[in-house]
C-alpha atoms as a PDB file:
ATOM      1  CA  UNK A   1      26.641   2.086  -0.064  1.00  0.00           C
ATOM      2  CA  UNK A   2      24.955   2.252  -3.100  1.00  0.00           C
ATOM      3  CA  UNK A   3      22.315   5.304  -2.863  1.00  0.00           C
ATOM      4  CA  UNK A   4      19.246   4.057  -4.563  1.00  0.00           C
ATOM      5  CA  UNK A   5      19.530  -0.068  -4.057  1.00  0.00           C
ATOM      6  CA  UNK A   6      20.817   0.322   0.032  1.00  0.00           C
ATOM      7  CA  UNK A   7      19.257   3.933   0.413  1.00  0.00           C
ATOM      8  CA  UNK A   8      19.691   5.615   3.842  1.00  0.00           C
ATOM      9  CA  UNK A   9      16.055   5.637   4.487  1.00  0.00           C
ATOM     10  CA  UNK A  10      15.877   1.886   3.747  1.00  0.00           C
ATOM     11  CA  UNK A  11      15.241  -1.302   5.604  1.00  0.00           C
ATOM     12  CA  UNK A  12      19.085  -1.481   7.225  1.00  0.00           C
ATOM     13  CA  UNK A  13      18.410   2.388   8.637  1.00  0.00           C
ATOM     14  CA  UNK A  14      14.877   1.135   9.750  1.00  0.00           C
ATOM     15  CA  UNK A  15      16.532  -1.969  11.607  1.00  0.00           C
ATOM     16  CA  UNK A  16      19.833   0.166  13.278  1.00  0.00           C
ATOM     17  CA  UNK A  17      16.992   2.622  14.356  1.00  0.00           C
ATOM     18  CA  UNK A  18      14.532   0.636  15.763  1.00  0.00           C
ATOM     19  CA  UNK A  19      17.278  -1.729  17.963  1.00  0.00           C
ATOM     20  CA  UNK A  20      16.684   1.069  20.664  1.00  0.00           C
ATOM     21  CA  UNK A  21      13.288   0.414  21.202  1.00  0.00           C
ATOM     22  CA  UNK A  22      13.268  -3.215  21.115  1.00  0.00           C
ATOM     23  CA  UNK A  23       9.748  -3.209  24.119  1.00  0.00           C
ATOM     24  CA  UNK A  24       8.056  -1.038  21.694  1.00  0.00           C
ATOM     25  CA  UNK A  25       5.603  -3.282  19.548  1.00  0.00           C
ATOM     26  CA  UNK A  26       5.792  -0.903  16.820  1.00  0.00           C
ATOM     27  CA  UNK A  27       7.620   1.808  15.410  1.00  0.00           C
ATOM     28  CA  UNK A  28       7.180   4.569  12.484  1.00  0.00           C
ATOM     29  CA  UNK A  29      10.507   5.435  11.092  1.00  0.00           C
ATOM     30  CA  UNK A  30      10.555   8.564   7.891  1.00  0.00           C
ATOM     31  CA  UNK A  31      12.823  11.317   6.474  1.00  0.00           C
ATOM     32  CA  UNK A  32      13.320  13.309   4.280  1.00  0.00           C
ATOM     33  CA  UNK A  33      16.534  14.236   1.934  1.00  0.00           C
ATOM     34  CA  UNK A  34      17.083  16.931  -0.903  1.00  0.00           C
ATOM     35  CA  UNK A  35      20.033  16.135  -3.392  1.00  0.00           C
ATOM     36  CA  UNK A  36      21.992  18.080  -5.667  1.00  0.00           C
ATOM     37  CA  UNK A  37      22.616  17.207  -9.198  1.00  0.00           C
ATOM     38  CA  UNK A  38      25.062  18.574 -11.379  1.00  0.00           C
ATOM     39  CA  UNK A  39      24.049  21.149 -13.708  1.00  0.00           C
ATOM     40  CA  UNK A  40      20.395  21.590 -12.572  1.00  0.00           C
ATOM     41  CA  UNK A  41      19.499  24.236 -10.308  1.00  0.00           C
ATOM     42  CA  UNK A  42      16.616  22.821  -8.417  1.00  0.00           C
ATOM     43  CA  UNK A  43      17.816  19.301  -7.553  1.00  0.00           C
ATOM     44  CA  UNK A  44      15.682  17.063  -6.064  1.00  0.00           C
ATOM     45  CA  UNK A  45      14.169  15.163  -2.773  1.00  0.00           C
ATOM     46  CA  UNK A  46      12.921  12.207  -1.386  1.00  0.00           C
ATOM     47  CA  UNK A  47      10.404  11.757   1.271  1.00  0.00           C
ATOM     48  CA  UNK A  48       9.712   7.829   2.792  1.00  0.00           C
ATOM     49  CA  UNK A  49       7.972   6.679   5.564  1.00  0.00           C
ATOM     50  CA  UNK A  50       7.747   3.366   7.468  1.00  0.00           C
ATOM     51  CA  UNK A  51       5.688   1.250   9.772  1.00  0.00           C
ATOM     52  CA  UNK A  52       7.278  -1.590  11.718  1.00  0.00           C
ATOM     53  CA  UNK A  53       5.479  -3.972  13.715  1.00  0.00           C
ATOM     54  CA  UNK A  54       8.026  -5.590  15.659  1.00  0.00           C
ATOM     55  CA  UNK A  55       7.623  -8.813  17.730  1.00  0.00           C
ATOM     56  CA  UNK A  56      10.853 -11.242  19.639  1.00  0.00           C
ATOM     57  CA  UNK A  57      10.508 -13.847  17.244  1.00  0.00           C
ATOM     58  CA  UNK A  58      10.254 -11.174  13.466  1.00  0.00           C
ATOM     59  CA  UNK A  59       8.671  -7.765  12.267  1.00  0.00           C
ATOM     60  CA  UNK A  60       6.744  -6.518   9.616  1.00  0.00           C
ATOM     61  CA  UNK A  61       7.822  -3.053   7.112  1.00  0.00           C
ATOM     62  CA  UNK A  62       5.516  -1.246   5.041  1.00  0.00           C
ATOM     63  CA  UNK A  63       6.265   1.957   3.570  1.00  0.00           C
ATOM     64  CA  UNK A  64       6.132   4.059   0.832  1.00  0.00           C
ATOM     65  CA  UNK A  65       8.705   6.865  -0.570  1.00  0.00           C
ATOM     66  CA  UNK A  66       8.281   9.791  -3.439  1.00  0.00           C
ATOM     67  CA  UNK A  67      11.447  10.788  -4.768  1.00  0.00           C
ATOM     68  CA  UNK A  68      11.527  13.655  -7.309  1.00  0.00           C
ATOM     69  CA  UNK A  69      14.802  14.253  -9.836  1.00  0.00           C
ATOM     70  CA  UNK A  70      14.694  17.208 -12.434  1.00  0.00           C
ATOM     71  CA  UNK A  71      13.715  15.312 -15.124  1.00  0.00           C
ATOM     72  CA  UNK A  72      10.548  12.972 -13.462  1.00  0.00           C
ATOM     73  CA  UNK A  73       9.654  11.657  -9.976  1.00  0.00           C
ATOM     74  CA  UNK A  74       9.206   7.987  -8.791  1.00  0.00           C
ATOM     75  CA  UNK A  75       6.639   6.985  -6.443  1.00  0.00           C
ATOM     76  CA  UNK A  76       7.242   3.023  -4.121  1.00  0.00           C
ATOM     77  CA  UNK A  77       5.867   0.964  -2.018  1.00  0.00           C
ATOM     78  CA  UNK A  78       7.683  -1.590  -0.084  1.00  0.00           C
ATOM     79  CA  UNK A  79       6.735  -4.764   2.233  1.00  0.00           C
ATOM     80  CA  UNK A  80       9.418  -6.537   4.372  1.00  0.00           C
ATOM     81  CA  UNK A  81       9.068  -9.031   6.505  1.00  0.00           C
ATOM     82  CA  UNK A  82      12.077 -10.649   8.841  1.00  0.00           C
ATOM     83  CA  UNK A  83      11.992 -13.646  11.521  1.00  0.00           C
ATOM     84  CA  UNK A  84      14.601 -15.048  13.787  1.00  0.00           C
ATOM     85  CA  UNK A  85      14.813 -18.232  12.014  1.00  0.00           C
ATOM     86  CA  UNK A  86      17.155 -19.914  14.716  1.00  0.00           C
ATOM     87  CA  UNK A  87      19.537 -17.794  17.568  1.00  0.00           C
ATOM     88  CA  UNK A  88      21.899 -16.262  15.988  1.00  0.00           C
ATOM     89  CA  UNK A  89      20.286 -16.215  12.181  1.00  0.00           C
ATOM     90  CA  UNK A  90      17.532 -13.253  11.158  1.00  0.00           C
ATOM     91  CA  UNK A  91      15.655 -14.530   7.556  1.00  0.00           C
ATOM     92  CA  UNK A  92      14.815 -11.312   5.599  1.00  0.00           C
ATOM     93  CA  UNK A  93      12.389 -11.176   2.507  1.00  0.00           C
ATOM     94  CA  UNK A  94      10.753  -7.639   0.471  1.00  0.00           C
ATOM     95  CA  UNK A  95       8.788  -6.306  -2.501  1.00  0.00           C
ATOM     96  CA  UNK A  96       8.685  -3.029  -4.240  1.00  0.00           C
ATOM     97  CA  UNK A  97       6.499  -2.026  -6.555  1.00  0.00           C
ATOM     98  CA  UNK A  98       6.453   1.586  -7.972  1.00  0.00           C
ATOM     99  CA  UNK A  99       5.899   4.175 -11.121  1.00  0.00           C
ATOM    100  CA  UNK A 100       8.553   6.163 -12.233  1.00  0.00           C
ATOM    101  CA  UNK A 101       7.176   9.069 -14.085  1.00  0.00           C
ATOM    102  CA  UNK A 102       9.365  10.809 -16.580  1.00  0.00           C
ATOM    103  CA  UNK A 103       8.555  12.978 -19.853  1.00  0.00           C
ATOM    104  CA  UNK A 104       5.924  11.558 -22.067  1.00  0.00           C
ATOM    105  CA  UNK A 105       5.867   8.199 -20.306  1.00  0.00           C
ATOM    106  CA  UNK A 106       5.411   6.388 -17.265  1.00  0.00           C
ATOM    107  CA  UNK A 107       7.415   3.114 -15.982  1.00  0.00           C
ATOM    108  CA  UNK A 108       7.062   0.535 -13.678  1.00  0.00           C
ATOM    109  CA  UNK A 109       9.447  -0.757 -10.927  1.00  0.00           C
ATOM    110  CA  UNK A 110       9.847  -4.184  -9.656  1.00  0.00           C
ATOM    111  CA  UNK A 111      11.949  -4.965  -7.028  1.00  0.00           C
ATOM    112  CA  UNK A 112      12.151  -8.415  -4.938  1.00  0.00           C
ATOM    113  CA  UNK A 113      14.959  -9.346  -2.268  1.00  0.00           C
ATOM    114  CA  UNK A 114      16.148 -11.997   0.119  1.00  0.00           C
ATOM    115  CA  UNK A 115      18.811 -12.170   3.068  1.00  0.00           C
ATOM    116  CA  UNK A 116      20.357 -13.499   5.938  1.00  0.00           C
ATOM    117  CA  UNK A 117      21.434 -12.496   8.977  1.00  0.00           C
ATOM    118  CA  UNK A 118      23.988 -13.693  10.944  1.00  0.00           C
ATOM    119  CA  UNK A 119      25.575 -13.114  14.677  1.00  0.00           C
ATOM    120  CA  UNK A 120      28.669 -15.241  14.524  1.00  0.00           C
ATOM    121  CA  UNK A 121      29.847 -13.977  17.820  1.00  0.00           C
ATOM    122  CA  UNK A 122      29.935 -10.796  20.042  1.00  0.00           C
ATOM    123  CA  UNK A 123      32.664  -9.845  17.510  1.00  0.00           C
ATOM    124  CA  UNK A 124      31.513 -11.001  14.192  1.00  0.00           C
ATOM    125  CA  UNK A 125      28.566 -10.587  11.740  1.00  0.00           C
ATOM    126  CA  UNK A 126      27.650 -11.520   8.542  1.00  0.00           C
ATOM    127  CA  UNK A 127      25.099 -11.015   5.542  1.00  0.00           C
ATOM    128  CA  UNK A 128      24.430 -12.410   2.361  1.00  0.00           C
ATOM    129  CA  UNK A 129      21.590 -10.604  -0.040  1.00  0.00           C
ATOM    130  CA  UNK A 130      20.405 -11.253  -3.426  1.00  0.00           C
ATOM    131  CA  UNK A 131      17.794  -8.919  -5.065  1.00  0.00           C
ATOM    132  CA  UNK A 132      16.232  -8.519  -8.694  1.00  0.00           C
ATOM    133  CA  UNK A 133      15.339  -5.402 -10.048  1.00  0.00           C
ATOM    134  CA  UNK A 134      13.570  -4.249 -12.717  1.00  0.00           C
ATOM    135  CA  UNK A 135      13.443  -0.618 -14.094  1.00  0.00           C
ATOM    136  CA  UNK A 136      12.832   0.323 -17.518  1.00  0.00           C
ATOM    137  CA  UNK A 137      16.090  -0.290 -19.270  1.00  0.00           C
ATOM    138  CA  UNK A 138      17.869  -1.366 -16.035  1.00  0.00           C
ATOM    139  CA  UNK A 139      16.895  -5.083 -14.902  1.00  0.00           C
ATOM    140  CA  UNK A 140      18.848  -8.189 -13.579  1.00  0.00           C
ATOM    141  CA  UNK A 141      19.923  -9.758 -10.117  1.00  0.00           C
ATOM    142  CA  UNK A 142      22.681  -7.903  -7.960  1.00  0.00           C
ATOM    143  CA  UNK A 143      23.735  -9.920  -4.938  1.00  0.00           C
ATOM    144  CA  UNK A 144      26.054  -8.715  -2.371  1.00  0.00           C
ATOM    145  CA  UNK A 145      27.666  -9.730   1.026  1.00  0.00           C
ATOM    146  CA  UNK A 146      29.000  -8.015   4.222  1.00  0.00           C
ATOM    147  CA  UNK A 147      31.012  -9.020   6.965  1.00  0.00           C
ATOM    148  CA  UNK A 148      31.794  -6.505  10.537  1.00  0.00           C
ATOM    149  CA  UNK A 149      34.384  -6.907  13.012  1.00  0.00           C
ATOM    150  CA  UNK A 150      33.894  -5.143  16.341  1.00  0.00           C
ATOM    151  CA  UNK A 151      37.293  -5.359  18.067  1.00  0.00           C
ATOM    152  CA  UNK A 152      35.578  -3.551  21.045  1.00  0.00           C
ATOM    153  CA  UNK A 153      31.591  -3.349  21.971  1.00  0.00           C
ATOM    154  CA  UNK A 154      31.980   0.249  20.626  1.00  0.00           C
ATOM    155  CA  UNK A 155      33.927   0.007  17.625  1.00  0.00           C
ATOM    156  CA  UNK A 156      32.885  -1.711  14.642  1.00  0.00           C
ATOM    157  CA  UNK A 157      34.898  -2.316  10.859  1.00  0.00           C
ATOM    158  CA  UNK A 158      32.467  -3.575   8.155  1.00  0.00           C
ATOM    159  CA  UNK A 159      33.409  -4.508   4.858  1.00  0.00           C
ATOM    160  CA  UNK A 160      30.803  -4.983   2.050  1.00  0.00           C
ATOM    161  CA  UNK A 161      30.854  -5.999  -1.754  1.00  0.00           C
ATOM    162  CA  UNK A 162      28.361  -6.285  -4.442  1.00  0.00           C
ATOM    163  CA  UNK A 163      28.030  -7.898  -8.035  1.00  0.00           C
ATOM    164  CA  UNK A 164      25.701  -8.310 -10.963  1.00  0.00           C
ATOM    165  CA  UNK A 165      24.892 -11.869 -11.539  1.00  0.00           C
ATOM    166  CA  UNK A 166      22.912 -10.947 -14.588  1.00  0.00           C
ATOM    167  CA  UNK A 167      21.036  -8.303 -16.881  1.00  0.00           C
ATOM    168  CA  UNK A 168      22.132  -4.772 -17.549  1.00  0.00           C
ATOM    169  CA  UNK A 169      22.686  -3.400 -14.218  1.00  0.00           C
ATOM    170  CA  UNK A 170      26.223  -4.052 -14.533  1.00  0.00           C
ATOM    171  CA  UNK A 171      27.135  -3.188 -10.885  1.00  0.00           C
ATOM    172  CA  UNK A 172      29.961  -3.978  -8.919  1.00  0.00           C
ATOM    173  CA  UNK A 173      31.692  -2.493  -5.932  1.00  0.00           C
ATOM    174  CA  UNK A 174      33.309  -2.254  -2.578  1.00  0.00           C
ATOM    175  CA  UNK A 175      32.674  -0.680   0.259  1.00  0.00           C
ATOM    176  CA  UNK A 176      34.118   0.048   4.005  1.00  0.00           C
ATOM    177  CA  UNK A 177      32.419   1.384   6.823  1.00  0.00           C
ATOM    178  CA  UNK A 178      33.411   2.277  10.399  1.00  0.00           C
ATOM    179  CA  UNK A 179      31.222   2.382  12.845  1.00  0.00           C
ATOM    180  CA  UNK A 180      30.972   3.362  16.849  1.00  0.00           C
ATOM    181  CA  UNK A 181      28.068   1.920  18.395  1.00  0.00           C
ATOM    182  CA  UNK A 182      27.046   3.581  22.207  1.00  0.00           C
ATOM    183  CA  UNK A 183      24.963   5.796  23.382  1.00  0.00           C
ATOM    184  CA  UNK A 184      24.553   7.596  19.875  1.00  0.00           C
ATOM    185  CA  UNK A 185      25.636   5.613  16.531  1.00  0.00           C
ATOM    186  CA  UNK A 186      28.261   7.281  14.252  1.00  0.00           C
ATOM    187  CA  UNK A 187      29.204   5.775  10.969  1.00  0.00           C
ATOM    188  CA  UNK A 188      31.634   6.628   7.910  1.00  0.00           C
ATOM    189  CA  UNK A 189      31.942   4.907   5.018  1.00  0.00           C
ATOM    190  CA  UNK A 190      33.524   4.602   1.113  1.00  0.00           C
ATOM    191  CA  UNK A 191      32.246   2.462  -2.392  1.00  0.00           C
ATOM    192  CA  UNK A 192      34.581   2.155  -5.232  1.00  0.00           C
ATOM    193  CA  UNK A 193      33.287   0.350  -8.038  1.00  0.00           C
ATOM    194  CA  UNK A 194      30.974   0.626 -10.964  1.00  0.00           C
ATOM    195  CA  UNK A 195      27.363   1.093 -11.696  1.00  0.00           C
ATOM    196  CA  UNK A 196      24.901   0.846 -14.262  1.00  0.00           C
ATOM    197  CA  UNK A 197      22.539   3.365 -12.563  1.00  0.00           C
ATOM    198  CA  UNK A 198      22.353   6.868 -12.867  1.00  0.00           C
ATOM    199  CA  UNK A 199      19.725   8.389 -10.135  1.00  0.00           C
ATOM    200  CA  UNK A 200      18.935  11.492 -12.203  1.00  0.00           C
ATOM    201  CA  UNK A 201      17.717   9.690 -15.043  1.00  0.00           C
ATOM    202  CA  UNK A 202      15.386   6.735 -13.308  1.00  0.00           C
ATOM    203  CA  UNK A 203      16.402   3.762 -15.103  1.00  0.00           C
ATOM    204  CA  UNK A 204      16.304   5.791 -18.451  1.00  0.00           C
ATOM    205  CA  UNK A 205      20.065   4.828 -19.324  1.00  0.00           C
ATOM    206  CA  UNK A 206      22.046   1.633 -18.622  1.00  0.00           C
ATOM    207  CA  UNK A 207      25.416   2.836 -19.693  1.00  0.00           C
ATOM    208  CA  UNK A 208      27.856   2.174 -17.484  1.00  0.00           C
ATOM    209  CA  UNK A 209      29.335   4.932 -15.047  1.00  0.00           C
ATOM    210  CA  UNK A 210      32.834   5.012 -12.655  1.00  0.00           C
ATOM    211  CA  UNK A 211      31.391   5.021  -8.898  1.00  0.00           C
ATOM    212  CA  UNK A 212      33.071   6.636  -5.850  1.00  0.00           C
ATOM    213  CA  UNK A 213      30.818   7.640  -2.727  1.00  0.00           C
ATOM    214  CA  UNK A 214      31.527   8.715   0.436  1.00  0.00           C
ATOM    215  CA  UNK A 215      29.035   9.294   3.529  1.00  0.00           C
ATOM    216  CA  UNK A 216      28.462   9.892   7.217  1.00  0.00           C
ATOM    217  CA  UNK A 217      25.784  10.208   9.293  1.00  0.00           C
ATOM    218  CA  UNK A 218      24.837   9.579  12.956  1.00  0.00           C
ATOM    219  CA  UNK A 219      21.798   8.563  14.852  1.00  0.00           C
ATOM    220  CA  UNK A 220      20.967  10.352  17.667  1.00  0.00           C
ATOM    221  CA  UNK A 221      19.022   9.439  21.137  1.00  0.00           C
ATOM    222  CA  UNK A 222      16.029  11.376  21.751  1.00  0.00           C
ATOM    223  CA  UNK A 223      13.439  11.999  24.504  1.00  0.00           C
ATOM    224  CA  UNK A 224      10.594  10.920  21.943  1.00  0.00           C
ATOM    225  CA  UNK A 225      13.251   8.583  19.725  1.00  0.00           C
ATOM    226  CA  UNK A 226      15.990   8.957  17.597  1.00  0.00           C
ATOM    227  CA  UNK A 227      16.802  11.586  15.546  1.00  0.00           C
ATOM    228  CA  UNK A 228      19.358  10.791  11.937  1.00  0.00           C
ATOM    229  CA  UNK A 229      21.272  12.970  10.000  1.00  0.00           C
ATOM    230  CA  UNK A 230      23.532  11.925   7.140  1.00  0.00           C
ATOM    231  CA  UNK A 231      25.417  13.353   4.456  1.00  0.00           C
ATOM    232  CA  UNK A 232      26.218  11.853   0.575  1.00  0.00           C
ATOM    233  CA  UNK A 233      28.587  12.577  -2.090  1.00  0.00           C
ATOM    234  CA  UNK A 234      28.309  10.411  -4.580  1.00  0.00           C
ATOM    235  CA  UNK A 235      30.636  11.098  -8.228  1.00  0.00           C
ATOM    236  CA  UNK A 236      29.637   9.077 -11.435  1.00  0.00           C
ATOM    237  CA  UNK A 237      32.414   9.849 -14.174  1.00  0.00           C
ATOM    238  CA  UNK A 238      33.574  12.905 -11.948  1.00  0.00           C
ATOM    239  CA  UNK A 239      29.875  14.259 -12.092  1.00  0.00           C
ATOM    240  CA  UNK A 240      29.369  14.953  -8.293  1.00  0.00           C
ATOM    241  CA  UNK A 241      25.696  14.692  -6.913  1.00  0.00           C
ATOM    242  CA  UNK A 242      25.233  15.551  -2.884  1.00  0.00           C
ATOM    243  CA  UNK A 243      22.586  14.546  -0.200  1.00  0.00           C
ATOM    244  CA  UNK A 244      21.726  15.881   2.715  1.00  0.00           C
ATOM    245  CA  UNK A 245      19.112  13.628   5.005  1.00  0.00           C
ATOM    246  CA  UNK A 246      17.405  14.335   7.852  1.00  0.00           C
ATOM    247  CA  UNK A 247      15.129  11.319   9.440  1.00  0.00           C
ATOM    248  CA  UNK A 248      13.559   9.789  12.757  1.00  0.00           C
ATOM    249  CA  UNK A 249      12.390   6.376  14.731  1.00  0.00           C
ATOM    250  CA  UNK A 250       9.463   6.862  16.821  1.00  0.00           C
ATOM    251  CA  UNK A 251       8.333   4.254  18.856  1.00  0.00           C
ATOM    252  CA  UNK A 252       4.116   3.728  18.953  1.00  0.00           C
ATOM    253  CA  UNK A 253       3.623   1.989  22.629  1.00  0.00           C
ATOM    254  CA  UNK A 254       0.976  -1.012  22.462  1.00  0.00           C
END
């Protein structure tokens, strides 16, 4: 999992999150994470928040996120929508737009994506995503498809890829996840690959960088929701950057 284009705090969080409540009509789902980058003592954080209306046939996502890095801070705002285009296919579409502040100048972010959704079976899904982005020196398409296999209800293997189609993003990668899906939702998971994006500089530099990342996390039931914590380690050339998150899913009754 890439940590800036599929963040933790993102849409696919929001949507594993919210599956608990699906009687609530709406939902606010936040968190907040502090990362460490190599050589700077302070680090950095992020802080997002979203609101999901949710209805059977689709759902609505705004939200907005400030993440600060030691050398500038970028500030987003993001609109999703999703409907159940026929039974076993979701239709997803999103904008971001933000300002990436760093020394002496200020940037803007675009950001527009489209996927699909798929329940083959009650052991297979599928997704296919394509998104553009545009960053300072960092701009082109990236699209990128999954595929999970749940061998039981509780166990599920998910394998993931994705690849730059054009511009200077120059990413491509692998990833596998595990995941066990009851009461509380665990999750593990590994990228390989390479990337043109280095989160301490915000689109500043496009050269390209060796990517290895592992994570876990969990979600957690709750008497007022769920409760998700997650750990990062993500190593560009051998530079090693960790993240610590801590979020929640609330659900707003009608």
């Amino acid at each position: 999992m890439l940590p800036q284009w599929f963040k933790l705090g993102g849409v696919f969080l929001a949507a594993m999150l919210v599956g608990n409540f699906a009687n609530a009509a709406d939902t606010l789902i936040g968190g907040i994470q502090a990362t460490h980058f190599p050589g700077e003592e302070l680090g950095g954080y992020d802080v997002d928040l979203t609101w999901q209306h949710f209805s059977p046939a689709g759902g609505l996502l705004l939200g907005a996120s400030d993440t600060k890095v030691p050398d500038g801070s970028l500030e987003v705002v993001n609109l999703d929508g999703y409907r159940l285009a026929w039974q076993h296919l979701t239709l997803s579409a999103g904008a971001s737009l933000g300002d990436a502040q760093i020394p002496n100048r200020s940037n803007l972010l675009y950001k527009a994506r489209l996927a699909a959704d798929s329940q083959l079976d009650a052991n297979w899904s599928a997704r296919l995503a394509d998104q553009y982005i545009d960053l300072n020196l960092l701009h082109g398409q990236l699209m990128d498809a999954a595929v999970e296999y749940r061998p039981t209800p509780h166990w599920g293997i998910r394998i993931a890829g994705g690849y730059t189609v054009s511009g200077t993003l120059a990413d491509r990668y692998g990833q596998l996840v595990l995941n066990w899906y009851g009461a509380s939702h665990f999750f593990a998971g590994l990228v390989a690959g390479r990337t043109g994006f280095d989160p301490a500089t915000l689109g500043e530099s496009a050269a390209v960088r060796q990517l290895r990342e592992g994570y876990a996390g969990a979600g957690l039931p709750m008497h007022w929701g769920t409760l998700s914590v997650s750990v990062d380690v993500l190593s560009l050339d051998g530079a090693n950057r960790e993240t610590a998150r801590l979020g929640f899913s609330v659900p707003v009754k009608p």
